[in-house]
PDB file of N, CA and C in Angstrom:
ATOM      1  N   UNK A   1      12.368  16.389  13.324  1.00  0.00           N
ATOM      2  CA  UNK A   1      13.168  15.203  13.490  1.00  0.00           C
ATOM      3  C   UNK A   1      12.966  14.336  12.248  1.00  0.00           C
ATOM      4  N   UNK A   2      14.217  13.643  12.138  1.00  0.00           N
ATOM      5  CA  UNK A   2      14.029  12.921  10.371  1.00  0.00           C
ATOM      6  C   UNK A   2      14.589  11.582  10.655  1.00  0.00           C
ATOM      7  N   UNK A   3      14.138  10.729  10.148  1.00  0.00           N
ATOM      8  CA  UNK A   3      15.153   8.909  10.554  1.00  0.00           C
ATOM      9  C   UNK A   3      15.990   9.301   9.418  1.00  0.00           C
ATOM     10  N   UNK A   4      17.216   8.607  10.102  1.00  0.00           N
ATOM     11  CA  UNK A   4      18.547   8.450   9.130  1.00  0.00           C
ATOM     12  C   UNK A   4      18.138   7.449   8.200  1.00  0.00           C
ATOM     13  N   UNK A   5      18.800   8.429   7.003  1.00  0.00           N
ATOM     14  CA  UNK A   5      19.021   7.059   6.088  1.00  0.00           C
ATOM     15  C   UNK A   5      18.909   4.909   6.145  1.00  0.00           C
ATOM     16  N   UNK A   6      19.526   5.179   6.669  1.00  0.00           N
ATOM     17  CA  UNK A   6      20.600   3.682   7.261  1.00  0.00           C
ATOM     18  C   UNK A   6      20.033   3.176   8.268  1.00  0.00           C
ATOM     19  N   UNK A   7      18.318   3.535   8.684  1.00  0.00           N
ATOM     20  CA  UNK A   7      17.945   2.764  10.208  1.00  0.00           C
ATOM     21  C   UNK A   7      18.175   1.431  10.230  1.00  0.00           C
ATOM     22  N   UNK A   8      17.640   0.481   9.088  1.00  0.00           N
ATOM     23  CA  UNK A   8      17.897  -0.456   9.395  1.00  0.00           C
ATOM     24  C   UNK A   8      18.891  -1.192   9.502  1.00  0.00           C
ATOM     25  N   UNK A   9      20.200  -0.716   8.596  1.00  0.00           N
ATOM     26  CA  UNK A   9      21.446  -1.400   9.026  1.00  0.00           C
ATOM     27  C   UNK A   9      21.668  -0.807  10.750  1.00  0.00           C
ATOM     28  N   UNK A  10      21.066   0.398  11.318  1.00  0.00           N
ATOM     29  CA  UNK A  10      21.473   0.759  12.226  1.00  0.00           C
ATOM     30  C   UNK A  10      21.148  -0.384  13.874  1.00  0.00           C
ATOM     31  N   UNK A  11      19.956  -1.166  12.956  1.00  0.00           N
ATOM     32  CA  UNK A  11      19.209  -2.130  14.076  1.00  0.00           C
ATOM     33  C   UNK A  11      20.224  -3.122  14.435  1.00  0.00           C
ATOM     34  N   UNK A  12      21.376  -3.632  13.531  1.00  0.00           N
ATOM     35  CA  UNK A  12      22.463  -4.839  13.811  1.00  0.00           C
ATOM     36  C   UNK A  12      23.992  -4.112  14.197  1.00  0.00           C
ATOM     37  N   UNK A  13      24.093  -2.636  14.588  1.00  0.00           N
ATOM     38  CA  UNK A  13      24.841  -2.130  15.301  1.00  0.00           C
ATOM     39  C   UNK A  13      25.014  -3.289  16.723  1.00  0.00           C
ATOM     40  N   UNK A  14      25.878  -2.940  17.283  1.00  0.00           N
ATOM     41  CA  UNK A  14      26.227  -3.224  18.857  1.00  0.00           C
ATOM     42  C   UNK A  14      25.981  -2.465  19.831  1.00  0.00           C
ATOM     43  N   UNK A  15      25.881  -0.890  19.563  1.00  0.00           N
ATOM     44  CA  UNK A  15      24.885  -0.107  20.276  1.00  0.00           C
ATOM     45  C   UNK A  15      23.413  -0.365  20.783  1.00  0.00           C
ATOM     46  N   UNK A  16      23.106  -1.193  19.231  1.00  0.00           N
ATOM     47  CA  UNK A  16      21.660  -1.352  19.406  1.00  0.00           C
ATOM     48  C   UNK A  16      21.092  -2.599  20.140  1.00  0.00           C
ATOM     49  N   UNK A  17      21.998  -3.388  19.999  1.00  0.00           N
ATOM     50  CA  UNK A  17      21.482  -4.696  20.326  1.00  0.00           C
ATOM     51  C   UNK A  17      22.143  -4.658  21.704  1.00  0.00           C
ATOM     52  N   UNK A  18      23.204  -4.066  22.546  1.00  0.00           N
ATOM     53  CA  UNK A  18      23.020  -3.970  23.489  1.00  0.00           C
ATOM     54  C   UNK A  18      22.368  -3.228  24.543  1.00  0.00           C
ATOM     55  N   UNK A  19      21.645  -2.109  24.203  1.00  0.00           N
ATOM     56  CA  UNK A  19      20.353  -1.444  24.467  1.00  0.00           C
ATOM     57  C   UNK A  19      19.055  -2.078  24.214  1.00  0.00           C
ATOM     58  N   UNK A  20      18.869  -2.976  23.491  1.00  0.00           N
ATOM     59  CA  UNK A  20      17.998  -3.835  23.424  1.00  0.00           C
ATOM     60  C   UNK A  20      17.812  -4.626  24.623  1.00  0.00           C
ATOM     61  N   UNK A  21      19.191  -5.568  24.511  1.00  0.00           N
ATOM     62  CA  UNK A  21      19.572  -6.729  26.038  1.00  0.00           C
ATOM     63  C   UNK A  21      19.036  -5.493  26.727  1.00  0.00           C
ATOM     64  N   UNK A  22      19.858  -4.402  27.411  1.00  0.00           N
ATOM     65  CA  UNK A  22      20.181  -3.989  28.878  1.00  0.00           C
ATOM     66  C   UNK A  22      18.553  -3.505  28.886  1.00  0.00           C
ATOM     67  N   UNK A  23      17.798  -3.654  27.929  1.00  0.00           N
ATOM     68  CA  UNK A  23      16.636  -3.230  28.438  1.00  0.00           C
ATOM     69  C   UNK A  23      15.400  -4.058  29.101  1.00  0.00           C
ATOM     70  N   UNK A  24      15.700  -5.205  28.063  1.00  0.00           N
ATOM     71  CA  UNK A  24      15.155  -6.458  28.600  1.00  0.00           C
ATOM     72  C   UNK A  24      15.665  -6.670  29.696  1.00  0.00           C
ATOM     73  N   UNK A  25      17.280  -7.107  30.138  1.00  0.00           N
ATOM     74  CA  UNK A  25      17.026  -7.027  31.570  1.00  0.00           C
ATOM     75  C   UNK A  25      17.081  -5.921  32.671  1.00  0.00           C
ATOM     76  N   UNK A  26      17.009  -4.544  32.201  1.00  0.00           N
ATOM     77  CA  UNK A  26      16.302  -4.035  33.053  1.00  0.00           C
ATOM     78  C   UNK A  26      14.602  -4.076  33.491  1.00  0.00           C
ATOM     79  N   UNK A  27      14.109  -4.548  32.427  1.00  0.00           N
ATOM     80  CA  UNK A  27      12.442  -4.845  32.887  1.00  0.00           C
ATOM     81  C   UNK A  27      12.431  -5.889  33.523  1.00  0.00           C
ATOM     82  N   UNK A  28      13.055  -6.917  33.625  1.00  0.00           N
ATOM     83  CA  UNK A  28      13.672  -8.304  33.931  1.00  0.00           C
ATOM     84  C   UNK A  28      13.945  -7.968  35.752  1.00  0.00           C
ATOM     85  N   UNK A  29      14.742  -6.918  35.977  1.00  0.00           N
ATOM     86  CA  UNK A  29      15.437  -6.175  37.460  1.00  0.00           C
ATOM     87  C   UNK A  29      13.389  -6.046  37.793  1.00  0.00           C
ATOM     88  N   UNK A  30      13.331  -4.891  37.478  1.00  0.00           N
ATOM     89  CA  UNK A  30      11.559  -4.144  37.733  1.00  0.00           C
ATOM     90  C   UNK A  30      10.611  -5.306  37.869  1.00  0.00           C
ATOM     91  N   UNK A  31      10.332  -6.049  37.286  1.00  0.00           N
ATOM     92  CA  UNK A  31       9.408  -6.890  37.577  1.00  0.00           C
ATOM     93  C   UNK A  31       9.965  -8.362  38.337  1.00  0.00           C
ATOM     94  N   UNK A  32      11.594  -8.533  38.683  1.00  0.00           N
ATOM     95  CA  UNK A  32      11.804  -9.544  39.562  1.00  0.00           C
ATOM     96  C   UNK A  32      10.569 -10.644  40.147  1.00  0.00           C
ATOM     97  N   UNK A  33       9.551  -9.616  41.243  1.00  0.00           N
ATOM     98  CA  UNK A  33       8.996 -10.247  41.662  1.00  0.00           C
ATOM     99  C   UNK A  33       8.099 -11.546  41.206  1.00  0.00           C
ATOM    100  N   UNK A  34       7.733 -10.982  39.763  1.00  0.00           N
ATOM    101  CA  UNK A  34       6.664 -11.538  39.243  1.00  0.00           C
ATOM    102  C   UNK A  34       7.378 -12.657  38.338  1.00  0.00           C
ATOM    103  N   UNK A  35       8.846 -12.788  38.118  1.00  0.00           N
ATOM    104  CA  UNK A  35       9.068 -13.657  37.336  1.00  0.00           C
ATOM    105  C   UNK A  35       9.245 -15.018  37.862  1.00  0.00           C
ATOM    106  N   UNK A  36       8.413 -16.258  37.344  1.00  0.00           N
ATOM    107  CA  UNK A  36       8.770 -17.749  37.497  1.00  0.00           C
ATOM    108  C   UNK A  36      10.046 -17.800  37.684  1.00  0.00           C
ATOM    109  N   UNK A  37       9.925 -18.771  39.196  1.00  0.00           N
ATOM    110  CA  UNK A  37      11.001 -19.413  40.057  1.00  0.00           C
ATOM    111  C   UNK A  37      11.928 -20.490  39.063  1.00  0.00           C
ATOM    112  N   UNK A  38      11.815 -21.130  37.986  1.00  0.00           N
ATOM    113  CA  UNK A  38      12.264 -21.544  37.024  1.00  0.00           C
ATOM    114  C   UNK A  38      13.469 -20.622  36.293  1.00  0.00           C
ATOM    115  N   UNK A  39      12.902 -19.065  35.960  1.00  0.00           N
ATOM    116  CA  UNK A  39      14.171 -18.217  35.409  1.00  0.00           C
ATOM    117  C   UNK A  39      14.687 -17.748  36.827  1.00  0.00           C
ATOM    118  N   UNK A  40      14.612 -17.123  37.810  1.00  0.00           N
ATOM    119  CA  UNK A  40      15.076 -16.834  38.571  1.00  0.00           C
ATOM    120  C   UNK A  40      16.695 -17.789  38.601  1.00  0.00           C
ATOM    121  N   UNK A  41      16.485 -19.283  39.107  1.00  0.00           N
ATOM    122  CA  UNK A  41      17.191 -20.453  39.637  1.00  0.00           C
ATOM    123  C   UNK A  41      18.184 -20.238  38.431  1.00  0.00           C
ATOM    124  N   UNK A  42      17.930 -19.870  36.866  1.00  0.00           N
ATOM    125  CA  UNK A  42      18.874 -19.513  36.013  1.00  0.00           C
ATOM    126  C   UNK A  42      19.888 -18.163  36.505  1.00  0.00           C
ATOM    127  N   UNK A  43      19.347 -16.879  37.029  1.00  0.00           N
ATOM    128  CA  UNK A  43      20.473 -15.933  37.057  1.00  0.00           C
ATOM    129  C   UNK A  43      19.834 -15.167  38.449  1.00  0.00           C
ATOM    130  N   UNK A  44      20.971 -15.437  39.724  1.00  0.00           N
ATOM    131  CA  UNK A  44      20.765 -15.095  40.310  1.00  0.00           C
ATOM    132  C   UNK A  44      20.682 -13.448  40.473  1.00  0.00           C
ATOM    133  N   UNK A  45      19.956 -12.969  41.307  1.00  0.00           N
ATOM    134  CA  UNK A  45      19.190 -11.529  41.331  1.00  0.00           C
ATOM    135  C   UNK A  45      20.732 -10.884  42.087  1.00  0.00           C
ATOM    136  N   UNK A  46      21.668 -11.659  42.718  1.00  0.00           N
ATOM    137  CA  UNK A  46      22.548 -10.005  43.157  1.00  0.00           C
ATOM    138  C   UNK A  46      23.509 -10.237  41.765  1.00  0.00           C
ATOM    139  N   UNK A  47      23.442 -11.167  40.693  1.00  0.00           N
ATOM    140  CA  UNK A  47      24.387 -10.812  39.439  1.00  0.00           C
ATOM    141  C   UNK A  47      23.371 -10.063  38.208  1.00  0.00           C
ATOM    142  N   UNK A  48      22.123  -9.685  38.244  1.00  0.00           N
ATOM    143  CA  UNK A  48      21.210  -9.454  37.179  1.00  0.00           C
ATOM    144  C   UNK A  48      21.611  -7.793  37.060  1.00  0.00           C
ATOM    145  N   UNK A  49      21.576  -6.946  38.343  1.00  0.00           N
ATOM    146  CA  UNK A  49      22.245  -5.531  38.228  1.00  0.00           C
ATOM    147  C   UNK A  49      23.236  -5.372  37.544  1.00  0.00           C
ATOM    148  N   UNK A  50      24.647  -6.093  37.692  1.00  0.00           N
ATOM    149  CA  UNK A  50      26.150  -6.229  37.159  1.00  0.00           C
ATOM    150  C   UNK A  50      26.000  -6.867  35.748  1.00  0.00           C
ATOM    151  N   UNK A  51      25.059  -7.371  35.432  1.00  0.00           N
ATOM    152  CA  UNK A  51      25.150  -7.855  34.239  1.00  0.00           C
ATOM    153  C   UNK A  51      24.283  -6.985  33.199  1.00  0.00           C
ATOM    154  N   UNK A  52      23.440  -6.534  34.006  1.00  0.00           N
ATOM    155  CA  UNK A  52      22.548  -5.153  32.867  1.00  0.00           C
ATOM    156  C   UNK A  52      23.505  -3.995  33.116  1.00  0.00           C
ATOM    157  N   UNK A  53      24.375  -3.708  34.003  1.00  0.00           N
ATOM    158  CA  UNK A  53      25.284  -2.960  33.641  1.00  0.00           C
ATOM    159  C   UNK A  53      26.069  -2.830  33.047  1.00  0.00           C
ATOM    160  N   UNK A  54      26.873  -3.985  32.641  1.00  0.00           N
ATOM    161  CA  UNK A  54      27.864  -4.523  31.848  1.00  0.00           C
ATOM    162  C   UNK A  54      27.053  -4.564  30.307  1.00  0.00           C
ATOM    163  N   UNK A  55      25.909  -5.412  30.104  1.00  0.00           N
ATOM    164  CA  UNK A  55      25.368  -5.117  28.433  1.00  0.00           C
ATOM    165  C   UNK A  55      25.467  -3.734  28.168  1.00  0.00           C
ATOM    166  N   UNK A  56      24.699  -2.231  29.096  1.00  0.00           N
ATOM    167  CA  UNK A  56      25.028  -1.018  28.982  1.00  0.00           C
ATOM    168  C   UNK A  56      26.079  -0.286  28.682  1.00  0.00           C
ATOM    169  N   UNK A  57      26.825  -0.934  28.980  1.00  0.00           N
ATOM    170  CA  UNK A  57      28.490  -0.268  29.429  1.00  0.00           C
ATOM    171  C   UNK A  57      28.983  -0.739  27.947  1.00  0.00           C
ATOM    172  N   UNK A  58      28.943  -1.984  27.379  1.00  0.00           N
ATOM    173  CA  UNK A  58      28.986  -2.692  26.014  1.00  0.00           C
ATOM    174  C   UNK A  58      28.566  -1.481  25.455  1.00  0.00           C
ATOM    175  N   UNK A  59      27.213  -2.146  24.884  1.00  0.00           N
ATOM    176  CA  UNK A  59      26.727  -1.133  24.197  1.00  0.00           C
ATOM    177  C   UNK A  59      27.118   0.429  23.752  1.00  0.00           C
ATOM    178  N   UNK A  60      27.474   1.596  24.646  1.00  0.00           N
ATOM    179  CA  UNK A  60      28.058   2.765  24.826  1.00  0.00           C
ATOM    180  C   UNK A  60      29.409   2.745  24.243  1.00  0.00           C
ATOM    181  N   UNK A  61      30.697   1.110  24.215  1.00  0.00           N
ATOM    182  CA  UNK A  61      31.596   1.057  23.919  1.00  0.00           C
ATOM    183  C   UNK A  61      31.146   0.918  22.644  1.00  0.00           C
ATOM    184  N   UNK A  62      29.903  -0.283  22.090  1.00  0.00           N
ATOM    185  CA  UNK A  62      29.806  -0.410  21.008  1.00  0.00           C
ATOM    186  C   UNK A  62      29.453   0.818  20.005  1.00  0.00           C
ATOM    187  N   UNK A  63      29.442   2.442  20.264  1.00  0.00           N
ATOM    188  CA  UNK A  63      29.317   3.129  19.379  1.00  0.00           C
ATOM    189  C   UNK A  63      30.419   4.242  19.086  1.00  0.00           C
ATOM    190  N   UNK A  64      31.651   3.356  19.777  1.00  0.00           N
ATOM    191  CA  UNK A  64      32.865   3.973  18.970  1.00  0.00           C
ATOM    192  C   UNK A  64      33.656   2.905  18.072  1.00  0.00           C
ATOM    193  N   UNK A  65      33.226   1.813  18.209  1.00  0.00           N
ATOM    194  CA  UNK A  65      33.696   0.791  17.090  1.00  0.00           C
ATOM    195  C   UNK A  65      32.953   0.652  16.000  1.00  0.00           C
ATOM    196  N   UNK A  66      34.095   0.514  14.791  1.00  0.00           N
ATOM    197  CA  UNK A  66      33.808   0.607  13.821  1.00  0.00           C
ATOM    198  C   UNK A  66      33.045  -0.467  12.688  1.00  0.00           C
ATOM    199  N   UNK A  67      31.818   0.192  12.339  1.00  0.00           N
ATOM    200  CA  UNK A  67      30.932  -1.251  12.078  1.00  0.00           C
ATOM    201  C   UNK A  67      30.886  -0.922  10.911  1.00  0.00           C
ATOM    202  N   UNK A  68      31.245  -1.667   9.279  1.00  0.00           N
ATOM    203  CA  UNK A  68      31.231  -1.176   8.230  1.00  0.00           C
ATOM    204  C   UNK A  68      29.863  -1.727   7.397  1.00  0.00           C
ATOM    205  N   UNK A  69      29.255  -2.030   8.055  1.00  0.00           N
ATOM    206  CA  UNK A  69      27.604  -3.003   7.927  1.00  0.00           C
ATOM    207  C   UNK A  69      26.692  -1.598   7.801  1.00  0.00           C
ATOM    208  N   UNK A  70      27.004  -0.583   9.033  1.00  0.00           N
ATOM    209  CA  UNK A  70      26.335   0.437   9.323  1.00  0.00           C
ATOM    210  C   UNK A  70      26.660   1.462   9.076  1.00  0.00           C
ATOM    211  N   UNK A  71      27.919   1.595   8.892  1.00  0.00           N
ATOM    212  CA  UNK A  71      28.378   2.962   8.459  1.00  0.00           C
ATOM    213  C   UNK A  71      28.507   3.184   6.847  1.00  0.00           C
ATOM    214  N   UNK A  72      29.074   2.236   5.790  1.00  0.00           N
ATOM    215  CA  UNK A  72      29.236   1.911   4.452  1.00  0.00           C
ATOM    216  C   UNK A  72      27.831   2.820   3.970  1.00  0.00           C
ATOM    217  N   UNK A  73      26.712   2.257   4.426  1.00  0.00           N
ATOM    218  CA  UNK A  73      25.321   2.659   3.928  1.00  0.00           C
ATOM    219  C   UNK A  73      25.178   4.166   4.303  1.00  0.00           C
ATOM    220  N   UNK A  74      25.991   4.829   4.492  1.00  0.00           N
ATOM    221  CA  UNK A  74      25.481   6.181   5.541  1.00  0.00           C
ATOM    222  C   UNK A  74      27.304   7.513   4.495  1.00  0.00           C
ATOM    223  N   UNK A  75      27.974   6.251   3.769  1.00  0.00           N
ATOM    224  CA  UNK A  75      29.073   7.601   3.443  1.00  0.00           C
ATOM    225  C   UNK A  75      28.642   8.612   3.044  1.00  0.00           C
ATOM    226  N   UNK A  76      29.968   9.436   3.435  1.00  0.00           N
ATOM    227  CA  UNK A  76      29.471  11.105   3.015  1.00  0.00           C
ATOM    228  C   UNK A  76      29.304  11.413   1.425  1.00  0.00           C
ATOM    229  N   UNK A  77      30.059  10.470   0.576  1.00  0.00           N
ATOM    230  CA  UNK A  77      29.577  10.400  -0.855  1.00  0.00           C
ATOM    231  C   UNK A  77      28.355   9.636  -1.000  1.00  0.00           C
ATOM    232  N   UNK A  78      27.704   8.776  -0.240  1.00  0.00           N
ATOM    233  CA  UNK A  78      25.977   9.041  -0.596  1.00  0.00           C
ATOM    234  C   UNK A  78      25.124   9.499  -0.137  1.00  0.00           C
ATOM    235  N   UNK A  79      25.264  10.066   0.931  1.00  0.00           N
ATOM    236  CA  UNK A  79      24.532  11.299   1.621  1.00  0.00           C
ATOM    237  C   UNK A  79      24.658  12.401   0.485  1.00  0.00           C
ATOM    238  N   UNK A  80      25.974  12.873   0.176  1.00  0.00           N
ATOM    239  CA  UNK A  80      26.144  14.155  -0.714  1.00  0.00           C
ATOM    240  C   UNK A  80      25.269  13.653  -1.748  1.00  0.00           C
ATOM    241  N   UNK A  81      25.399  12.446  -2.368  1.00  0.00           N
ATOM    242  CA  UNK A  81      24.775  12.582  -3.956  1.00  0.00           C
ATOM    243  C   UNK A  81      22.997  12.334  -3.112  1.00  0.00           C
ATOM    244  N   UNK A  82      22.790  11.783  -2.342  1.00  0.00           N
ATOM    245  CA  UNK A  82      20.971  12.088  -2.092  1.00  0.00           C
ATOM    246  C   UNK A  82      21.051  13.303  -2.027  1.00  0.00           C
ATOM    247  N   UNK A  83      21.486  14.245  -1.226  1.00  0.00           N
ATOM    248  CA  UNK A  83      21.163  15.831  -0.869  1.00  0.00           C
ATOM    249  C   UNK A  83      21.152  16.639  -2.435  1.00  0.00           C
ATOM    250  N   UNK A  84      22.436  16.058  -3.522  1.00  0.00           N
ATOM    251  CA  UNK A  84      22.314  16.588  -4.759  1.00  0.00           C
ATOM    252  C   UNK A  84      20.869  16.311  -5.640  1.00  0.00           C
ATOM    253  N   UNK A  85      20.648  14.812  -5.702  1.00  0.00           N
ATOM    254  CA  UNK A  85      19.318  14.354  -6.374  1.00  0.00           C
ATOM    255  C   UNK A  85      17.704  14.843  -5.417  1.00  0.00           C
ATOM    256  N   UNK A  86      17.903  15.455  -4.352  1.00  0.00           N
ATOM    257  CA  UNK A  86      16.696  16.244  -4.408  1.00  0.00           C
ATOM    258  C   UNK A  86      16.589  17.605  -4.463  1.00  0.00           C
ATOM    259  N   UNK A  87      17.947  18.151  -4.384  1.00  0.00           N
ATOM    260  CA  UNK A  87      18.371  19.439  -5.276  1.00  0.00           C
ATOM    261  C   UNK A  87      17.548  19.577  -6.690  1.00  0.00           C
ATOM    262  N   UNK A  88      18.703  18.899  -7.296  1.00  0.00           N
ATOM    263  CA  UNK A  88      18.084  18.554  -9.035  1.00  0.00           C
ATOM    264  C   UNK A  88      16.634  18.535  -9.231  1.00  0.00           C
ATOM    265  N   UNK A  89      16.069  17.670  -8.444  1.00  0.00           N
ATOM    266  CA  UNK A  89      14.670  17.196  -8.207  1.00  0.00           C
ATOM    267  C   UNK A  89      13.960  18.455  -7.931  1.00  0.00           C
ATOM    268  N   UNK A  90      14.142  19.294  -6.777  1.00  0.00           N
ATOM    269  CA  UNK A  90      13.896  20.316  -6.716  1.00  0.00           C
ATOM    270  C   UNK A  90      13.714  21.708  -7.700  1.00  0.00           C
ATOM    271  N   UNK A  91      14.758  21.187  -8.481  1.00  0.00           N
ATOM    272  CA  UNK A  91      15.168  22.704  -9.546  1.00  0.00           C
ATOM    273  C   UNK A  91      14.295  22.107 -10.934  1.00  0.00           C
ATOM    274  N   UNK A  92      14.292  21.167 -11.080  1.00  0.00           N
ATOM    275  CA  UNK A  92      13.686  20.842 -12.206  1.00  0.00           C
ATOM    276  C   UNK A  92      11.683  20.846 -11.992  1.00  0.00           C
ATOM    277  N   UNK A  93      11.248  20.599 -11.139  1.00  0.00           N
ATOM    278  CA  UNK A  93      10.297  21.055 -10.704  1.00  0.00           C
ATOM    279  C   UNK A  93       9.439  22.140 -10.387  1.00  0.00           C
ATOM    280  N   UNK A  94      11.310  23.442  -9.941  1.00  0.00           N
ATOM    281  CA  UNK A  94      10.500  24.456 -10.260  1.00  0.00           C
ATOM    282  C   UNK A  94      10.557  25.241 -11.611  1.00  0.00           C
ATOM    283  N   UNK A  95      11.090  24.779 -12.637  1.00  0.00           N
ATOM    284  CA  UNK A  95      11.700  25.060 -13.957  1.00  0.00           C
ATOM    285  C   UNK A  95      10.436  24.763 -14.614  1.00  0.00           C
ATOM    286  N   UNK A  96       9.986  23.578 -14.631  1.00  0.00           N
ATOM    287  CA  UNK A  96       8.429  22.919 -15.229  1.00  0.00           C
ATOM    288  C   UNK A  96       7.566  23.642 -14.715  1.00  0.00           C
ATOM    289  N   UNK A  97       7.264  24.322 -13.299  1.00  0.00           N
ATOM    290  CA  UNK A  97       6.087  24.803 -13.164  1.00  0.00           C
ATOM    291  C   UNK A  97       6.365  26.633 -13.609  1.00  0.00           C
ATOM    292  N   UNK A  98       7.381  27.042 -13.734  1.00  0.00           N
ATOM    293  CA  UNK A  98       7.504  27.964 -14.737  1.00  0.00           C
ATOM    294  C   UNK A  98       7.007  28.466 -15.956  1.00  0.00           C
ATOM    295  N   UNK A  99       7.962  26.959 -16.515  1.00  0.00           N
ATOM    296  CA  UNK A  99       7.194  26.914 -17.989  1.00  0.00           C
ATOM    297  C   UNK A  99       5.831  26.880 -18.114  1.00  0.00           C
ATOM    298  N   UNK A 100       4.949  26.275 -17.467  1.00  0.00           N
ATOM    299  CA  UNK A 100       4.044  25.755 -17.719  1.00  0.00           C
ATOM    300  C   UNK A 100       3.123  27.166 -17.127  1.00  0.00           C
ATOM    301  N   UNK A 101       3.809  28.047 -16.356  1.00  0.00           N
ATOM    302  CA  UNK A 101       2.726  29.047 -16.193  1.00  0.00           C
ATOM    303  C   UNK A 101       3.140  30.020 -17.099  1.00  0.00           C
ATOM    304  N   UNK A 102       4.800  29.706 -18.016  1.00  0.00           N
ATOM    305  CA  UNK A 102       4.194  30.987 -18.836  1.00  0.00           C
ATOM    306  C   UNK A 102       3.796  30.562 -20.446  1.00  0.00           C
ATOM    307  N   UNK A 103       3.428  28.767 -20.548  1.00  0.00           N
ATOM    308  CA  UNK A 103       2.932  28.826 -21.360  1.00  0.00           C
ATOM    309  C   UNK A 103       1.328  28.877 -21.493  1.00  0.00           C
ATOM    310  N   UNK A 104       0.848  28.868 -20.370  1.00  0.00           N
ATOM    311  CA  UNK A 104      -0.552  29.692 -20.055  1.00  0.00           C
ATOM    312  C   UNK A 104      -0.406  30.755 -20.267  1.00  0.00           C
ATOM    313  N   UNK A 105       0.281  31.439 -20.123  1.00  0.00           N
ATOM    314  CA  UNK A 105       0.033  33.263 -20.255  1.00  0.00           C
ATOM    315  C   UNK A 105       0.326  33.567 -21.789  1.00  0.00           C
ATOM    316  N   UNK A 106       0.973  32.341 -22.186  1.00  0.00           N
ATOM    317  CA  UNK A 106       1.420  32.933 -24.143  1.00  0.00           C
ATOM    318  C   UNK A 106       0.056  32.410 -24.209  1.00  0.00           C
ATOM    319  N   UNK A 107      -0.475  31.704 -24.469  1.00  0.00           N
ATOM    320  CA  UNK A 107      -1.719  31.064 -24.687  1.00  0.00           C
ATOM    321  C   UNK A 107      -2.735  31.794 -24.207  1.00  0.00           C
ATOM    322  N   UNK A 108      -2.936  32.193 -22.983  1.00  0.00           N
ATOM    323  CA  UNK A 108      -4.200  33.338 -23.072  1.00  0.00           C
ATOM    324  C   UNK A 108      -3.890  34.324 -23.745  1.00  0.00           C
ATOM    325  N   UNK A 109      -2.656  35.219 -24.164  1.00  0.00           N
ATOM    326  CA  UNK A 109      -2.232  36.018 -24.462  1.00  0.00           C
ATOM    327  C   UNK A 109      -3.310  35.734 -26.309  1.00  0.00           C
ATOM    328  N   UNK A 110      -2.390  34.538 -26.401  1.00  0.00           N
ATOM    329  CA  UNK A 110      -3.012  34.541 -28.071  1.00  0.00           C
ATOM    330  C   UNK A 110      -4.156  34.112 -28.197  1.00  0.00           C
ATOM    331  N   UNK A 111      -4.932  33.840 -27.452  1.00  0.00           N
ATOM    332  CA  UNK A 111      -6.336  34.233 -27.512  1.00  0.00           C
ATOM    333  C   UNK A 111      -7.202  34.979 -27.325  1.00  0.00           C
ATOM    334  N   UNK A 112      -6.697  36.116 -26.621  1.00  0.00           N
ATOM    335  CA  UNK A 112      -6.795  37.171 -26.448  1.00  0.00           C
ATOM    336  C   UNK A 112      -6.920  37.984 -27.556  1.00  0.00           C
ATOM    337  N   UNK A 113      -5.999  37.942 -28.036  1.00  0.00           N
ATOM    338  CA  UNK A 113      -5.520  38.887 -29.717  1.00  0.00           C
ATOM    339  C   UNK A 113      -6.254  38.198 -30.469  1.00  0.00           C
ATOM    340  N   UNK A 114      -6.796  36.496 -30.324  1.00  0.00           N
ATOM    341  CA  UNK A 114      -7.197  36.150 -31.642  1.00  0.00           C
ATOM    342  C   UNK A 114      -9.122  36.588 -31.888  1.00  0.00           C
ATOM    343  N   UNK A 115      -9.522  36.747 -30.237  1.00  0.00           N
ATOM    344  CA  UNK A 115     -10.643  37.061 -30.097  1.00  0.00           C
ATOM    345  C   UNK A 115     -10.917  38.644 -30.247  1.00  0.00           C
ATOM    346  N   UNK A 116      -9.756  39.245 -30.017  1.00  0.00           N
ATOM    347  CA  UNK A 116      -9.825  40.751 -30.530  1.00  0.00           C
ATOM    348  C   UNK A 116     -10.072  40.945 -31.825  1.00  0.00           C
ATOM    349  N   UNK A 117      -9.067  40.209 -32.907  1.00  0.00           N
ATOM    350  CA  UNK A 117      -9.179  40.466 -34.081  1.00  0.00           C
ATOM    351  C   UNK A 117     -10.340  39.933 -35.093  1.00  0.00           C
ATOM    352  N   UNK A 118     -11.029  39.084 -34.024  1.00  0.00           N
ATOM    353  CA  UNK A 118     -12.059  38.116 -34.779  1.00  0.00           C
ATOM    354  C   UNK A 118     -13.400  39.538 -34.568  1.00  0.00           C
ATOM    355  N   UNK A 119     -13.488  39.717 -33.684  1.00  0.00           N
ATOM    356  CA  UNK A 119     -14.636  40.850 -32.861  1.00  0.00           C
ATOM    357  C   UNK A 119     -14.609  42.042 -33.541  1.00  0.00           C
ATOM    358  N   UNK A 120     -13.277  42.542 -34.612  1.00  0.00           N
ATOM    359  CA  UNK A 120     -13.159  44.008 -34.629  1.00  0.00           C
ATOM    360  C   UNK A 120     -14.442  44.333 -35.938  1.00  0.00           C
TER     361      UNK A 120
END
């Protein structure tokens, strides 16, 4: 599993922030009992179901509308050019460690010969 690019523009989606709400007041539903008579007198308990249903129901709508905050950061022309620049990144990395092992091998090579010819 990999985080997208774009999480954080993904946090000011409408998906997100209404999964946020419907979650708060679903813990809000679950712990009813325990919450001060002060918030209660604010939202009565037979509208708190219909209304965490409704942020839910939002939310789910909110991820077929089009948010250019969240999506802009995510086009398929900069996805393609990241996937290209660790390509590149990739190839050039293994090009250097190439070189570099066969300029060890010219190099033992000629020391090899130079310690032969020094010895004969």
């Amino acid at each position: 599993m990999k985080i997208i690019d774009n999480w954080k523009a993904t946090l000011s989606s409408y998906s997100a922030i209404a999964l946020a709400a419907s979650t708060g007041l679903a813990s809000l539903v679950a712990t009813w009992g325990q919450v001060p008579d002060e918030l209660k007198a604010l939202i009565p308990q037979k509208y708190l179901a219909i209304i965490t249903a409704t942020v839910a129901a939002a939310g789910f709508i909110g991820r077929f509308i089009d948010q250019p905050h969240v999506t802009a950061s995510a086009s398929p022309a900069s996805t393609a050019a990241a996937v290209a620049e660790v390509v590149a990144d990739q190839v050039v990395d293994q090009a250097a460690d190439a070189i570099e092992d066969k300029a060890a091998d010219i190099v033992a090579d000629a020391k090899a010969s130079i310690i032969k010819a020094v010895t004969k």
